[in-house]
N, C-alpha and C. Protein backbone atom coordinates (compact mmCIF):
# COMPACT_ATOMS: atom_id res chain seq x y z
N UNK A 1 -41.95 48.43 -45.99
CA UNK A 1 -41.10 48.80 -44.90
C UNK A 1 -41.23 47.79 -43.76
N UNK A 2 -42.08 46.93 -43.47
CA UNK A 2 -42.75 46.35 -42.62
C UNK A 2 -41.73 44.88 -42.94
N UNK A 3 -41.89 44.80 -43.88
CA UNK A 3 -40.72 43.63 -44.32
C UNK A 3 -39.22 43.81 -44.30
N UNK A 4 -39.28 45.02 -44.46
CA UNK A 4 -37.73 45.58 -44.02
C UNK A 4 -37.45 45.29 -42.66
N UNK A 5 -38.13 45.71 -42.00
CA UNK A 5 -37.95 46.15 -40.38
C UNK A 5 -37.98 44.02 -40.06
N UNK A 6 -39.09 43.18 -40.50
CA UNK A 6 -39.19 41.89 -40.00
C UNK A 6 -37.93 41.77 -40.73
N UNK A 7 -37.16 41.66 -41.98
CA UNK A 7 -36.12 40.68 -42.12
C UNK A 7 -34.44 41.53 -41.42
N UNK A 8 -34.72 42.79 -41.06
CA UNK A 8 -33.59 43.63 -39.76
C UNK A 8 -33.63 42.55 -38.39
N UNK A 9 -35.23 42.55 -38.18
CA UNK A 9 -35.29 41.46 -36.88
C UNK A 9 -34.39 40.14 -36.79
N UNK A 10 -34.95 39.31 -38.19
CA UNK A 10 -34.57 38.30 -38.41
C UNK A 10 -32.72 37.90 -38.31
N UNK A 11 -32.72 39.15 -38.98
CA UNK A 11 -30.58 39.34 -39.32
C UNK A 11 -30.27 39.46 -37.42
N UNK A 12 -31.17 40.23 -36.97
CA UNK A 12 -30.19 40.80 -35.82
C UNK A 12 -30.37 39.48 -34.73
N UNK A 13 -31.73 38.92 -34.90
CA UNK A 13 -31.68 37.22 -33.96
C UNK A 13 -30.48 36.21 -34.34
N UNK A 14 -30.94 36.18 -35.80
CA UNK A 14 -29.30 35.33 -36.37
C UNK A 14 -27.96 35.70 -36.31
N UNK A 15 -27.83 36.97 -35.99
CA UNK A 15 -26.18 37.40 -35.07
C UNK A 15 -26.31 37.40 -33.65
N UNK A 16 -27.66 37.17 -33.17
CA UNK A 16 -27.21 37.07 -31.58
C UNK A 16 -27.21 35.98 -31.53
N UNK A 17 -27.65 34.92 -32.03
CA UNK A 17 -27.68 33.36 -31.75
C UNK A 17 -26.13 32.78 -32.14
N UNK A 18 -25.38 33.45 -33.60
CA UNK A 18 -24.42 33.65 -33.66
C UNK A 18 -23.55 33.84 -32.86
N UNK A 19 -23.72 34.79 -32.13
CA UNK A 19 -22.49 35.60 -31.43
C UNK A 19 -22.85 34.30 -30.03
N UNK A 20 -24.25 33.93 -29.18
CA UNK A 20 -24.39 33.07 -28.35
C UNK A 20 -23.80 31.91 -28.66
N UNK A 21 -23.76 31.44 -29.64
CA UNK A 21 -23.17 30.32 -30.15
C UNK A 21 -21.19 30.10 -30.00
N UNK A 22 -20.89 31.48 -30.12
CA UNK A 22 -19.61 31.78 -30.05
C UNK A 22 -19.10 31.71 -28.43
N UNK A 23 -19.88 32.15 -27.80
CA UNK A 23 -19.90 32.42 -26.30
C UNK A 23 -19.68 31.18 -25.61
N UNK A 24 -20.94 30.38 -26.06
CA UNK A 24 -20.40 28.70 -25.61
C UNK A 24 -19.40 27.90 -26.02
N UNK A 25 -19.11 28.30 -26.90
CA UNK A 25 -18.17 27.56 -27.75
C UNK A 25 -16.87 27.65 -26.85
N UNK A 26 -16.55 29.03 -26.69
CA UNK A 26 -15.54 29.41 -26.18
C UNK A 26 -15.00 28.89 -24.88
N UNK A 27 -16.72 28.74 -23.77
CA UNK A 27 -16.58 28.83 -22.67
C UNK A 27 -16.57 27.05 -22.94
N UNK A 28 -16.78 26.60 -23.56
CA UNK A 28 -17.04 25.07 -23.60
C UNK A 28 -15.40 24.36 -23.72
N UNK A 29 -14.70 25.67 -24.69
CA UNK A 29 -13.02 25.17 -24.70
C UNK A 29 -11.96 25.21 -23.54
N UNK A 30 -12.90 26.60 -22.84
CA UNK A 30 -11.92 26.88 -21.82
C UNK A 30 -12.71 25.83 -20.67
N UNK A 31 -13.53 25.32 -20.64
CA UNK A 31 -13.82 23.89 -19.22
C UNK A 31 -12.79 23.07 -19.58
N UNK A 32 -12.79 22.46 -21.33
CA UNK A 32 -12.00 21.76 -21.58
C UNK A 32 -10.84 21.56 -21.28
N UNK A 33 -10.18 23.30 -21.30
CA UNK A 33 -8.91 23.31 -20.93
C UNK A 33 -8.83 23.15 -19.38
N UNK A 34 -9.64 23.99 -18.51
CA UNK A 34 -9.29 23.84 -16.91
C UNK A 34 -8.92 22.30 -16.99
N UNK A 35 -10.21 21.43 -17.22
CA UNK A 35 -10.19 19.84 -16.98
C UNK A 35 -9.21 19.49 -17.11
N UNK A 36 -8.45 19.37 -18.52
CA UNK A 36 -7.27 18.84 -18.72
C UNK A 36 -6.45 19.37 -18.11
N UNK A 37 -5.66 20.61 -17.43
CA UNK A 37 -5.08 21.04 -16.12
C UNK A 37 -5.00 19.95 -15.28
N UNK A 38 -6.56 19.96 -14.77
CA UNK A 38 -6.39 19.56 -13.52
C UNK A 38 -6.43 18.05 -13.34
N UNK A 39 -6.52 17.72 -14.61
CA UNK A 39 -5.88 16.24 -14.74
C UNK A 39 -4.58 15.99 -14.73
N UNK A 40 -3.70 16.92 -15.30
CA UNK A 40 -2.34 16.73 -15.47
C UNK A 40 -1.96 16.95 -14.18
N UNK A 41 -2.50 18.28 -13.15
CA UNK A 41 -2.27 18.30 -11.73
C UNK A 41 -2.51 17.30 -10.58
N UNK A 42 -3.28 16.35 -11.02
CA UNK A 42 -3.88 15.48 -10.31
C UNK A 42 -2.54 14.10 -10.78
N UNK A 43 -2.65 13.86 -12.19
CA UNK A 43 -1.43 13.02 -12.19
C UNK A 43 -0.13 13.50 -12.02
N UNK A 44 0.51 14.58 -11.79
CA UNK A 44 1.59 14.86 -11.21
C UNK A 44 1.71 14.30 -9.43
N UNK A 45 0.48 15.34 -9.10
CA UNK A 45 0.30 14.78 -7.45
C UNK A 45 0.58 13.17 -7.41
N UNK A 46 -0.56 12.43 -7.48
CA UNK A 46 -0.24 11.10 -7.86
C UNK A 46 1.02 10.61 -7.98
N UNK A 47 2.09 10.96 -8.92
CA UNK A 47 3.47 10.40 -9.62
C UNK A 47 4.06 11.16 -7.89
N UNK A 48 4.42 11.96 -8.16
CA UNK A 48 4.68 12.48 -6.65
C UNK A 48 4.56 11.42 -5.76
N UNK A 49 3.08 11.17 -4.58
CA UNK A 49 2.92 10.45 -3.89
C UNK A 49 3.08 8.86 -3.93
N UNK A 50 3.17 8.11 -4.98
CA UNK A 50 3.58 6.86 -5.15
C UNK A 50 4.98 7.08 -4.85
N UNK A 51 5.91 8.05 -5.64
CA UNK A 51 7.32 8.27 -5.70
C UNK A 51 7.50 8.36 -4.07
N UNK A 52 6.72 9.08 -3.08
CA UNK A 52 6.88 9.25 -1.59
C UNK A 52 6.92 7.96 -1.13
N UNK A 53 5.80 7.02 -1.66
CA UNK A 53 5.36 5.96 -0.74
C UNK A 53 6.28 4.89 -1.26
N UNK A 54 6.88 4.88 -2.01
CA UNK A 54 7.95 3.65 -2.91
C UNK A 54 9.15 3.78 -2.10
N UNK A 55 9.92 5.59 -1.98
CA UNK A 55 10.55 5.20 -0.93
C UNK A 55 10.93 4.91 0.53
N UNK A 56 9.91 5.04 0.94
CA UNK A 56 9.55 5.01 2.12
C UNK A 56 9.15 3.39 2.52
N UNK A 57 8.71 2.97 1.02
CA UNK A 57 8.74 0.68 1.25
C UNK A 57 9.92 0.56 1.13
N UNK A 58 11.24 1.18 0.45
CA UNK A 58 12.20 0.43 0.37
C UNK A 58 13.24 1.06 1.29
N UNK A 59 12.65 2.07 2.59
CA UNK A 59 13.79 1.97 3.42
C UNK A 59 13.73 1.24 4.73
N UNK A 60 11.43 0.96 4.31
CA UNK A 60 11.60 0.04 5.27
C UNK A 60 12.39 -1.43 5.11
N UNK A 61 12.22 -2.04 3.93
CA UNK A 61 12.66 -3.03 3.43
C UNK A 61 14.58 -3.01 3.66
N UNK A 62 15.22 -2.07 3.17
CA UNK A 62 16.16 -1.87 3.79
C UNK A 62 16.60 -2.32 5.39
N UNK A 63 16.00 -1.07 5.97
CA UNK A 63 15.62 -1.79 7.45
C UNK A 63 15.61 -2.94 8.39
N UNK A 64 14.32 -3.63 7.56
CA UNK A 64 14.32 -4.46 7.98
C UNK A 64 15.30 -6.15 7.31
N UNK A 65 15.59 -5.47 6.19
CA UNK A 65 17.04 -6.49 5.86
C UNK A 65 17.84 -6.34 6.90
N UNK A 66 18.34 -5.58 7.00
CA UNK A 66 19.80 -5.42 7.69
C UNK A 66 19.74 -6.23 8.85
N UNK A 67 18.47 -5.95 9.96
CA UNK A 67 17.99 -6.50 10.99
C UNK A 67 17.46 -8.23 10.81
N UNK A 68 17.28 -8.43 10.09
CA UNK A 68 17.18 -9.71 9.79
C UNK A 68 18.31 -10.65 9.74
N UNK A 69 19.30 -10.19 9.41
CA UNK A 69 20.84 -11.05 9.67
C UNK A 69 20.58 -11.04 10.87
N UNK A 70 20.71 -10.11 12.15
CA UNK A 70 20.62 -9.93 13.45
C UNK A 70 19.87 -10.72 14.08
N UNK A 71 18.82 -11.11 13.28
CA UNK A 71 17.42 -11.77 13.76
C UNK A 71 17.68 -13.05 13.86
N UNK A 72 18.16 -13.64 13.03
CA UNK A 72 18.62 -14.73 12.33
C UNK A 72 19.81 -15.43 13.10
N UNK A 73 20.66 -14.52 13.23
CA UNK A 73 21.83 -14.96 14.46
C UNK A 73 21.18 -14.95 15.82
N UNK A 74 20.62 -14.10 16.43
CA UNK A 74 20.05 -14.21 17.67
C UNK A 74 19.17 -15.34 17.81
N UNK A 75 18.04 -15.60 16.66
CA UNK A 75 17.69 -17.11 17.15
C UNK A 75 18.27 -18.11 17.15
N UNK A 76 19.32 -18.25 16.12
CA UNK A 76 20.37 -19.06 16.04
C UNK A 76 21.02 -19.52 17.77
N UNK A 77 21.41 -18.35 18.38
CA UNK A 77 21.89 -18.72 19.38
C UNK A 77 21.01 -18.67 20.49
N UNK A 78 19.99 -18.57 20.40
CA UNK A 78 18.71 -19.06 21.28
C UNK A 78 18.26 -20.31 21.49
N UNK A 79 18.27 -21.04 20.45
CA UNK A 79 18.48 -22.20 19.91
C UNK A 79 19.48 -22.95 20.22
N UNK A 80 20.14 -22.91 20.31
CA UNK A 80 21.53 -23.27 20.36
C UNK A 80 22.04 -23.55 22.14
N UNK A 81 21.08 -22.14 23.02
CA UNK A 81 21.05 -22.22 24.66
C UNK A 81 20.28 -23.32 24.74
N UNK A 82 18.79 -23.35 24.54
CA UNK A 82 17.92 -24.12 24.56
C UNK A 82 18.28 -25.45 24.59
N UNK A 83 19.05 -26.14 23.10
CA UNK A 83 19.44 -27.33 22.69
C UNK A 83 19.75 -27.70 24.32
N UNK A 84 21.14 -26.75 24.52
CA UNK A 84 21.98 -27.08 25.29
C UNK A 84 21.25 -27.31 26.93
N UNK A 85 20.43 -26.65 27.16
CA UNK A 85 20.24 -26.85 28.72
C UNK A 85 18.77 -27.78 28.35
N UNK A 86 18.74 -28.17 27.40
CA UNK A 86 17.58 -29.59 27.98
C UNK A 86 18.72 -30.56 27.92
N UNK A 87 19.36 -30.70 27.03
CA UNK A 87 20.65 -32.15 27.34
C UNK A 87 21.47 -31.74 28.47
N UNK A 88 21.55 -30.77 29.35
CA UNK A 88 21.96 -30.71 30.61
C UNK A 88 21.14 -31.39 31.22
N UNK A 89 19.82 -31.24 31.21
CA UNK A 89 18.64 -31.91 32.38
C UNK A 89 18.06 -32.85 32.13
N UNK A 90 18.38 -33.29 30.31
CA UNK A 90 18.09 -34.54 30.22
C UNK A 90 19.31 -35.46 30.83
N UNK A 91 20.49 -34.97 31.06
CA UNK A 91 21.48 -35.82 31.56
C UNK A 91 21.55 -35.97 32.94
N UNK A 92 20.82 -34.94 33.30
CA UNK A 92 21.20 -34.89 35.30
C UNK A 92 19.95 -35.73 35.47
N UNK A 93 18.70 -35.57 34.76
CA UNK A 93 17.41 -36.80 35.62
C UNK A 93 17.40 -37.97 34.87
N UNK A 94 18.41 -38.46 33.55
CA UNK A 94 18.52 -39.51 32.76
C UNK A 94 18.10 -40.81 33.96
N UNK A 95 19.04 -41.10 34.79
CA UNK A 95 19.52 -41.85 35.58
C UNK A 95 18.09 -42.54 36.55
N UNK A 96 17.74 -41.05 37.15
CA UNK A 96 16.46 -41.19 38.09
C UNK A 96 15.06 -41.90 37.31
N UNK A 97 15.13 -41.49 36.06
CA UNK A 97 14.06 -41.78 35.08
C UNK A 97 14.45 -43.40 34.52
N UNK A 98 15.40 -43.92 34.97
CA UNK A 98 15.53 -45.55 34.06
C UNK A 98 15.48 -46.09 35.54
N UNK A 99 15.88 -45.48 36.61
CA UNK A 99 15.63 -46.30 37.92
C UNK A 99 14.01 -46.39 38.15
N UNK A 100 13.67 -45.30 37.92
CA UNK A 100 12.13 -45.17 38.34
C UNK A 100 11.21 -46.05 37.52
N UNK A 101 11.51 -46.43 36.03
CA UNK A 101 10.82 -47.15 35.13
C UNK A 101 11.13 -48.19 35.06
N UNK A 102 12.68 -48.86 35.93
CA UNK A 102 12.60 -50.22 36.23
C UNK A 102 11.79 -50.81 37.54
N UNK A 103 11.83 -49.43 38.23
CA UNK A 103 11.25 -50.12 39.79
C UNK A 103 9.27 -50.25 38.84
N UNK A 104 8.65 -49.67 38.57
CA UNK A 104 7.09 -49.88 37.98
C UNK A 104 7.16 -51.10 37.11
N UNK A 105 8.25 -51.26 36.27
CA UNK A 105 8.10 -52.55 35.31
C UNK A 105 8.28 -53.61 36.16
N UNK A 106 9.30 -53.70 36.93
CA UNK A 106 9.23 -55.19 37.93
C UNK A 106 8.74 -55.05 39.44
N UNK A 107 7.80 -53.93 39.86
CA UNK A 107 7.20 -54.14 40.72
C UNK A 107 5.81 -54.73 40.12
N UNK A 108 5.25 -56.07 41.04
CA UNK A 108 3.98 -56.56 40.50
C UNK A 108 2.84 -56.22 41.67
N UNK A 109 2.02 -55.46 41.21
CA UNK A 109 0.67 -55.10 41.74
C UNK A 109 -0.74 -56.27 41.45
N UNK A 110 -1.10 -56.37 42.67
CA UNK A 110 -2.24 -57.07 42.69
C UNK A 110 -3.89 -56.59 42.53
């Protein structure tokens, strides 16, 4: 009877280790599964926020196209003032500046 009762023991350890074995197993599939969730949630977010930030470069880019013709003409004609009022003042002191550099070349200093 004594051997009865030790190999009852034995059966009933090897169904709880069993049944423990089942327990992890289970709980080991379902981490698996959260994980993969929250990977797929994590790369959705992701696809999302690039998709935010992509258009948001190309309206700056937009933007700042459009303004760039603008940019482009305005220095144009900045340029263009500039040119113009140094050959105004190179023409009004032309005169004073070839008198002044003939009087130093043929004045002789001792």
């Amino acid at each position: 009877m004594a051997t009865n009762r030790g190999q009852g023991g034995i059966q009933q350890l090897l169904a709880a280790e069993q049944e423990a074995q089942l327990i992890v197993n289970a709980a080991r599939n379902e981490k698996l599964a959260r994980l993969k969730q929250a990977k797929q949630e994590a790369e959705k977010e992701i696809a999302e926020y690039r998709a935010q930030m992509e258009r948001e470069f190309q309206r700056k880019v937009a933007a700042s196209s459009g303004d760039s013709g603008a940019n482009v003409k305005r220095l144009e004609l900045e340029t263009e003032a500039k040119i113009h009022h140094l050959q105004t003042q190179a023409g009004r002191i032309s005169e004073d500046v070839v008198q002044m550099l003939l009087k130093h070349v043929t004045s002789v200093k001792n």
